[in-house]
Protein backbone atom coordinates (compact mmCIF):
# COMPACT_ATOMS: atom_id res chain seq x y z
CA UNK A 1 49.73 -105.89 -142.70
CA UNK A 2 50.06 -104.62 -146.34
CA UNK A 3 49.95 -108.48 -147.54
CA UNK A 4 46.77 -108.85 -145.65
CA UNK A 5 45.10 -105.86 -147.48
CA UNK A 6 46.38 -107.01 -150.34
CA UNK A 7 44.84 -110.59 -150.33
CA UNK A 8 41.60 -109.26 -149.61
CA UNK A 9 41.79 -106.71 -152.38
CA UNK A 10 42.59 -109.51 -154.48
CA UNK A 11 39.23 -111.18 -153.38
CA UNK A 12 37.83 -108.53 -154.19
CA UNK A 13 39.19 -107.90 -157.72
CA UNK A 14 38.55 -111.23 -159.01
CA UNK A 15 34.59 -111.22 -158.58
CA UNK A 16 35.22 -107.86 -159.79
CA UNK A 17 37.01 -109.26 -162.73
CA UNK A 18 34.13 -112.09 -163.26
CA UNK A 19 30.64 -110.38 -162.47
CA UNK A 20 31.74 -106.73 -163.84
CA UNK A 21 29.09 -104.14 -162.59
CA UNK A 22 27.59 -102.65 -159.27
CA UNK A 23 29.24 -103.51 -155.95
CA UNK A 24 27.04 -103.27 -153.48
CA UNK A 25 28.23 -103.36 -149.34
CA UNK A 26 25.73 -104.45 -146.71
CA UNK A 27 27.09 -101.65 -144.50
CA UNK A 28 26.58 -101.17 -140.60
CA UNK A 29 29.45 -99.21 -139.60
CA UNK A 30 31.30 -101.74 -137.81
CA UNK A 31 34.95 -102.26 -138.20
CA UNK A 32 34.19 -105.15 -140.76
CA UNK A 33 31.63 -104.23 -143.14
CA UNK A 34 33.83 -100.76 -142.99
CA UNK A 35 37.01 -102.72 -143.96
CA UNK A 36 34.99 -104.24 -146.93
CA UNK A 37 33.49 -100.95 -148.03
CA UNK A 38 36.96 -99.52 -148.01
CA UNK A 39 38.37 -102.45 -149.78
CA UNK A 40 35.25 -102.56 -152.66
CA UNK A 41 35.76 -98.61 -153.28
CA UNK A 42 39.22 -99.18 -153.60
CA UNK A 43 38.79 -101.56 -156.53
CA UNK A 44 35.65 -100.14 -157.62
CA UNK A 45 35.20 -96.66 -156.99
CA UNK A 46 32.80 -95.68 -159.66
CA UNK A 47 30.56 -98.56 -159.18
CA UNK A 48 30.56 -99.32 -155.44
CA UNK A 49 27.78 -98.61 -152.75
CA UNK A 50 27.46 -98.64 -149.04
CA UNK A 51 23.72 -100.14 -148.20
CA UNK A 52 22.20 -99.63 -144.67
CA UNK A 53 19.61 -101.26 -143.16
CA UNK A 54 17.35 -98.91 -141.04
CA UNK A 55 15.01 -99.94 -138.42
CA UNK A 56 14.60 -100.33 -134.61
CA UNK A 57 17.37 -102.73 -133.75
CA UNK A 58 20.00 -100.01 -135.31
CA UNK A 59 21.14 -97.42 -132.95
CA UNK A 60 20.65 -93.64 -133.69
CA UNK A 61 24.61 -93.19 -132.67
CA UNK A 62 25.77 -96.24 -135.00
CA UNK A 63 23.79 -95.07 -138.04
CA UNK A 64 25.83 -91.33 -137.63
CA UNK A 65 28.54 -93.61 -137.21
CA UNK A 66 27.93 -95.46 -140.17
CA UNK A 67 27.51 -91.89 -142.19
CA UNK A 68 30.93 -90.55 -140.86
CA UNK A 69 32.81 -93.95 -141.70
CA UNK A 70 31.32 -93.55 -145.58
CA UNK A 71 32.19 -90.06 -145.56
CA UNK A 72 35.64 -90.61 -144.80
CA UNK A 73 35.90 -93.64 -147.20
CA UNK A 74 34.63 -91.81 -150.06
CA UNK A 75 31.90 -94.20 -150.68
CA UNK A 76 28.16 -93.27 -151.77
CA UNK A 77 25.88 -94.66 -148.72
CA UNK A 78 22.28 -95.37 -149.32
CA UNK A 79 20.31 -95.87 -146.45
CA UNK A 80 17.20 -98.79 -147.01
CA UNK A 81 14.47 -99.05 -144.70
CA UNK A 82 14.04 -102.66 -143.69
CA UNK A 83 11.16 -104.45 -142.23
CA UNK A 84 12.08 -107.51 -140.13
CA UNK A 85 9.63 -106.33 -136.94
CA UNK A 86 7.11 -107.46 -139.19
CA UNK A 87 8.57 -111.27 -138.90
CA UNK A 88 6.30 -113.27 -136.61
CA UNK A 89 9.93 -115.50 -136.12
CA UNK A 90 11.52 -112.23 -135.42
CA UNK A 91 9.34 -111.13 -132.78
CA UNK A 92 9.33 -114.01 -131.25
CA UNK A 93 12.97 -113.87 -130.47
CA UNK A 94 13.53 -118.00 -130.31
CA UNK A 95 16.51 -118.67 -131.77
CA UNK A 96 16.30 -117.76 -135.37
CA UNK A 97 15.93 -113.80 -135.25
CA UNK A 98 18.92 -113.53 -136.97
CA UNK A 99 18.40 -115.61 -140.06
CA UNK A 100 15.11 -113.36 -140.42
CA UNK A 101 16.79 -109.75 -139.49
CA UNK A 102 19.79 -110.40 -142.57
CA UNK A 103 17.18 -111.95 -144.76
CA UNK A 104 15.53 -109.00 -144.65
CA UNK A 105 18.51 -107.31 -145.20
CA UNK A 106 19.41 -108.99 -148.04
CA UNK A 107 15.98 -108.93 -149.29
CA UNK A 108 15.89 -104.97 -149.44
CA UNK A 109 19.77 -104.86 -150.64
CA UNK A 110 18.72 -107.07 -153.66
CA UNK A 111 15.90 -104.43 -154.33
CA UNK A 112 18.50 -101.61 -154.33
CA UNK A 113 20.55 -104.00 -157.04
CA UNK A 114 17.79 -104.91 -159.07
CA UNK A 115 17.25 -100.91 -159.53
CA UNK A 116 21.18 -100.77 -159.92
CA UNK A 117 21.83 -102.93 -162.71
CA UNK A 118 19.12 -101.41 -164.74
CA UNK A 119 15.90 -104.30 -164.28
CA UNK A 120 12.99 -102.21 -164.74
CA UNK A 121 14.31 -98.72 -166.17
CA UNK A 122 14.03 -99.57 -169.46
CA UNK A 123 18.29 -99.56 -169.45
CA UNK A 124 20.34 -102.64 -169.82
CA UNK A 125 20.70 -104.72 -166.75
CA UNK A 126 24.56 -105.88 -165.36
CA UNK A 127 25.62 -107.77 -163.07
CA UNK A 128 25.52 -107.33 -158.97
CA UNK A 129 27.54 -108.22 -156.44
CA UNK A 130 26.50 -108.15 -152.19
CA UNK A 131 29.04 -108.12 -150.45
CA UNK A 132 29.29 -108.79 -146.13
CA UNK A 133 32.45 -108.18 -143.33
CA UNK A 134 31.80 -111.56 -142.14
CA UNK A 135 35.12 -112.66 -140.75
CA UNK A 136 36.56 -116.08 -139.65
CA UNK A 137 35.51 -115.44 -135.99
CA UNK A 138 31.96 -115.42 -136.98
CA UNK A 139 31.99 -118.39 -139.09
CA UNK A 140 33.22 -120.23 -135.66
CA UNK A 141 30.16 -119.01 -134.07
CA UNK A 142 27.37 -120.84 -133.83
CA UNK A 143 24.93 -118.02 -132.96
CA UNK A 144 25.11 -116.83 -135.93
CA UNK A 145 22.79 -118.37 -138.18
CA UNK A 146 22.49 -115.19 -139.97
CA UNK A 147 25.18 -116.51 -142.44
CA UNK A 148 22.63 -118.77 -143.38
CA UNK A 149 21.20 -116.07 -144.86
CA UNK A 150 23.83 -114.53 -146.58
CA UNK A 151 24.58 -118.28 -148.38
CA UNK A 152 21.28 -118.33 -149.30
CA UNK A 153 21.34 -114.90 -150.88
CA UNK A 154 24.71 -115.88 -152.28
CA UNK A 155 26.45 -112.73 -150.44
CA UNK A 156 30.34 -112.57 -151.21
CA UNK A 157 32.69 -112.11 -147.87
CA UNK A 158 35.93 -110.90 -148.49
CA UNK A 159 37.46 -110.85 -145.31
CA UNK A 160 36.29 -114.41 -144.13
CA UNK A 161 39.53 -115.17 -143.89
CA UNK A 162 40.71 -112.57 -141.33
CA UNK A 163 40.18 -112.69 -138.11
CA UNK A 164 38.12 -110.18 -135.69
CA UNK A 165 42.06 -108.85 -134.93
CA UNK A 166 43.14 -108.90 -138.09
CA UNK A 167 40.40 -107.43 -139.62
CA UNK A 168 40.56 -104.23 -136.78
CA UNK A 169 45.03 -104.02 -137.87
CA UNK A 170 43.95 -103.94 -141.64
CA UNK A 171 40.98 -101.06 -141.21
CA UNK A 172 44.05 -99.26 -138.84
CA UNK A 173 46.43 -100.18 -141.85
CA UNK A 174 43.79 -98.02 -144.30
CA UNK A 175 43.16 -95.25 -141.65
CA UNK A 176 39.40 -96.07 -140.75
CA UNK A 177 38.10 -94.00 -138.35
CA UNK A 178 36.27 -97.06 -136.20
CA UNK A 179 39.64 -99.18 -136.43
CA UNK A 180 39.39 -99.61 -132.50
CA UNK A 181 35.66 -99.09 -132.18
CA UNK A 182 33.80 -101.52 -129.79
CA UNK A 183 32.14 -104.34 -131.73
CA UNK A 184 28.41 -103.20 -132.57
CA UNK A 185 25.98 -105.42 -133.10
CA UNK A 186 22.55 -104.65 -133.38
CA UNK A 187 20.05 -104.19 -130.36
CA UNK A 188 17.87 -107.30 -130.95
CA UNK A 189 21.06 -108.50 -129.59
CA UNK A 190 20.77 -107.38 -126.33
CA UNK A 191 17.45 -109.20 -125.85
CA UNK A 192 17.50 -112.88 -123.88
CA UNK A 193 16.15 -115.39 -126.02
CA UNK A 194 12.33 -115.56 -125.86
CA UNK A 195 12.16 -111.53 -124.92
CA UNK A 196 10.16 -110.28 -127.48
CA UNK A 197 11.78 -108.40 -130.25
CA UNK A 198 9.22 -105.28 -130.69
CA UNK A 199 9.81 -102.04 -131.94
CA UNK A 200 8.91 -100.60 -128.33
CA UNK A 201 11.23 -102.77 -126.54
CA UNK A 202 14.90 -102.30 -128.78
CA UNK A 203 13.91 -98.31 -128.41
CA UNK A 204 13.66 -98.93 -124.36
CA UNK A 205 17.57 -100.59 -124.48
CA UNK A 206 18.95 -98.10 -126.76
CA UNK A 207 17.36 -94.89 -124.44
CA UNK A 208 18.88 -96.99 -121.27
CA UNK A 209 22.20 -97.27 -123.04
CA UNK A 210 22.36 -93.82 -123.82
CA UNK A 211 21.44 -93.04 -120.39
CA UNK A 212 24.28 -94.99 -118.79
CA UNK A 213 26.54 -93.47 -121.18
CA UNK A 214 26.05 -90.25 -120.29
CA UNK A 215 26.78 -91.23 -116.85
CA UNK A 216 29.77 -93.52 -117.07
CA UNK A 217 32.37 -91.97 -119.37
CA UNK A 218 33.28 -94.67 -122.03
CA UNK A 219 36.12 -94.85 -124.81
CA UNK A 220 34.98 -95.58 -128.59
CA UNK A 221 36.83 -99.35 -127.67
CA UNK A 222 34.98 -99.61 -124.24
CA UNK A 223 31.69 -102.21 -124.52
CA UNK A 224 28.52 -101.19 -123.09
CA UNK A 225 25.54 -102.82 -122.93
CA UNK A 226 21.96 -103.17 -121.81
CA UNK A 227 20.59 -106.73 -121.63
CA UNK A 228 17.07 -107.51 -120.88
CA UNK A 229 16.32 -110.24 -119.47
CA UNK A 230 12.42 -112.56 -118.70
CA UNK A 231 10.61 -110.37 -116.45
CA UNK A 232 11.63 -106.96 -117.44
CA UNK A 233 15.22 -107.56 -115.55
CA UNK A 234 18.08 -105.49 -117.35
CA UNK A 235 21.66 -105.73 -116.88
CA UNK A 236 24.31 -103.12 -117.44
CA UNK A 237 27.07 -105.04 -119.00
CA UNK A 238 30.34 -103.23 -119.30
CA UNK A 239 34.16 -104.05 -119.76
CA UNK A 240 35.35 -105.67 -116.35
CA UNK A 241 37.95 -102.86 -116.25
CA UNK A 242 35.05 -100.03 -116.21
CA UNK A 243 32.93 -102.35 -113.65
CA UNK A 244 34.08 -100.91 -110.02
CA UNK A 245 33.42 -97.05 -112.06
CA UNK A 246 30.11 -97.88 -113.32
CA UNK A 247 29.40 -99.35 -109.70
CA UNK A 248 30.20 -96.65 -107.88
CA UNK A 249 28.64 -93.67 -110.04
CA UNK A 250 24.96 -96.16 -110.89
CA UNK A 251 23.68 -94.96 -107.21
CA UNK A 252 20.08 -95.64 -106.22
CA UNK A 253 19.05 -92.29 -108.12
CA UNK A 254 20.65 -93.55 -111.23
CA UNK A 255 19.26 -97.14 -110.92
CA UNK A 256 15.42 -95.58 -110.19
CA UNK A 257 15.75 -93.26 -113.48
CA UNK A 258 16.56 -96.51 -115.40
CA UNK A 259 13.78 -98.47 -114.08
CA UNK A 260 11.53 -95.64 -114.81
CA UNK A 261 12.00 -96.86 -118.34
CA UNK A 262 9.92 -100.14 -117.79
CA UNK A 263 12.60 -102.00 -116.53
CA UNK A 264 11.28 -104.43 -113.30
CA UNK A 265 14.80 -104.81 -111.63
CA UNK A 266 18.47 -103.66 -112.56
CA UNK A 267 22.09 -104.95 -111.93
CA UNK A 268 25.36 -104.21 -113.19
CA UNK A 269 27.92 -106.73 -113.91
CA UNK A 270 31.30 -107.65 -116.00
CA UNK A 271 30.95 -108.72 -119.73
CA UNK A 272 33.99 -110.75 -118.36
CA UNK A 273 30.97 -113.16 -116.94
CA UNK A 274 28.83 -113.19 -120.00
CA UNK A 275 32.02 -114.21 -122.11
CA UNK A 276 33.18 -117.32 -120.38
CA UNK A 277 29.11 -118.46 -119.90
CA UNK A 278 28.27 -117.79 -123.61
CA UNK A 279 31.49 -120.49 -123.94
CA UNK A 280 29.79 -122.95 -121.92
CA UNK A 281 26.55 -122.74 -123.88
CA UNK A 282 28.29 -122.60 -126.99
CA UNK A 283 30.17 -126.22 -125.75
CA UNK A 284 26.85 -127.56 -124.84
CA UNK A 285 25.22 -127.06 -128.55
CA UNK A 286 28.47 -128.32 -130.49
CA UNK A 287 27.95 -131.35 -127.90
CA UNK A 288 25.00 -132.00 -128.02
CA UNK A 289 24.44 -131.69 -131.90
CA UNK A 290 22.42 -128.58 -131.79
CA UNK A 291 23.78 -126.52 -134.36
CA UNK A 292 21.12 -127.12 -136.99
CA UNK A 293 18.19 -126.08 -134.16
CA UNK A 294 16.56 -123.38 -132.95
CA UNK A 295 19.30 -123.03 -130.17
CA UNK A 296 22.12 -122.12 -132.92
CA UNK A 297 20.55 -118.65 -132.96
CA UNK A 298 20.33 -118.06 -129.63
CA UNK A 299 22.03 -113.76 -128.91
CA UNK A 300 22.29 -114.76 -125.03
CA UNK A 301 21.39 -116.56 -122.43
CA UNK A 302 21.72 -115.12 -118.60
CA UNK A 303 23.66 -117.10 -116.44
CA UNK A 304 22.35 -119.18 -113.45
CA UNK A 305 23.26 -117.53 -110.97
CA UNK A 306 20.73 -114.77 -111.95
CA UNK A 307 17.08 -115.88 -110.91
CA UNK A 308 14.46 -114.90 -113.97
């Protein structure tokens, strides 16, 4: 484990070592842009920051998250207001929501650098570095054409190399808090494709996930989540192992209080389903030569069996 630390520290050192300056973490408090964070303030200390995008698709209970993990690291956060509901393409939810969502990202982050190395204070301007916790996992995923952005915006990813596993041992290895967190991606996530991506509707999921959390009792490393599907039909997708619990305590009270939120029709169900059909699709687009189309930035797509 030390030798995998240590390869991404020397990553880390050598773009330190080239582009001397600020360091600058696109920071979400998930396991992997923690690990980098941890890994840049290591090198860096005195020149590192932790930069988080804030807006409707980011949980309440991950950005407190994200403000605990800095904490412990030792890292200075910043936290940027970001405006990607104002994306026609990112409303729309069609496949490319993504690209938009870290471009806007990216977009604010290189505002926060342009103040950092000095452009337009009237001090001398250095060098900036982005960095990402993509890891090799993602870059195998083809629904995730939000690395597109992050090429464009020539973002540096130190832990590309690890995988998802790997990456969760080394953040264990440093003592991270969120070592064996759930993954937590954002809530325009949760939304089928097509399903717009407004303001109104990403605050609807994350009350309904807080509401079925404080019914079923979850571990940090348990997955929950709220998917919404055409026609106002959300499904409560959680770990297979926590499905029969979730059943059995989401009575017809519980299921009526949920709908109240705007929801047409609810179901509960395994993610166990969601992971082998999101295989399938992800098959069908390598096959059929889709990756450069819309449908390479497709979140989800409900199974069949479901009617919309």
């Amino acid at each position: 484990m030390t030798a995998l630390v240590e390869s991404c520290l020397r990553k880390i050192q050598a773009i330190a070592v080239a582009q001397p300056g600020k360091n600058i973490v696109a920071f979400s408090g998930g396991v992997d842009s923690s690990l980098v964070a941890a890994l840049v303030h290591r090198v860096a200390p005195a020149s590192s920051l932790a930069c988080t995008g804030i807006s409707a698709s980011l949980p309440e209970a991950q950005l407190d998250l994200a403000r605990h993990v800095a904490e412990h690291i030792g890292i200075q956060m910043r936290e940027v207001p970001t405006s990607e509901g104002s994306h026609p393409e990112y409303l729309a939810n069609e496949g490319m929501a993504c690209y938009h969502c870290k471009s806007e990202l990216y977009t604010a982050l290189g505002a926060v650098a342009r103040f950092a190395s000095g452009v337009g204070t009237g001090g001398p301007a250095t060098p900036v570095v982005l960095y990402n916790g993509t890891n090799a996992d993602d870059q195998r995923d083809p629904t995730r054409v939000g690395l597109r952005a992050a090429e464009h915006f020539q973002v540096a990813s130190p832990v590309s190399h690890l995988s998802k596993d790997e990456v969760r041992q080394a953040a264990k290895h440093l003592g991270l808090p969120n070592w064996n967190h759930a993954a937590s991606p954002c809530l325009r996530s949760r939304l089928a494709l097509g399903v717009s991506a407004t303001d109104e509707t990403l605050r609807r999921i994350e009350s309904a996930e807080r509401f079925v959390r404080s019914i079923v009792p979850f571990d940090v490393h348990h997955n929950l989540r709220v998917r919404l599907l055409a026609k106002q039909k959300a499904v409560v997708e959680v770990d297979s192992e926590k499905l029969e619990l979730t059943e059995g305590l989401f009575d017809d009270t519980k299921r009526t209080e949920l709908l109240s939120l705007g929801f047409a029709k609810v179901e509960v169900r395994g993610s166990s389903d969601r992971e082998s059909w999101l295989a399938e699709i992800t098959l069908l687009i390598r096959c059929s030569g889709e990756e450069e189309s819309g449908l390479a930035g497709l979140s989800w797509l409900p199974p069949p069996r479901f009617s919309l």
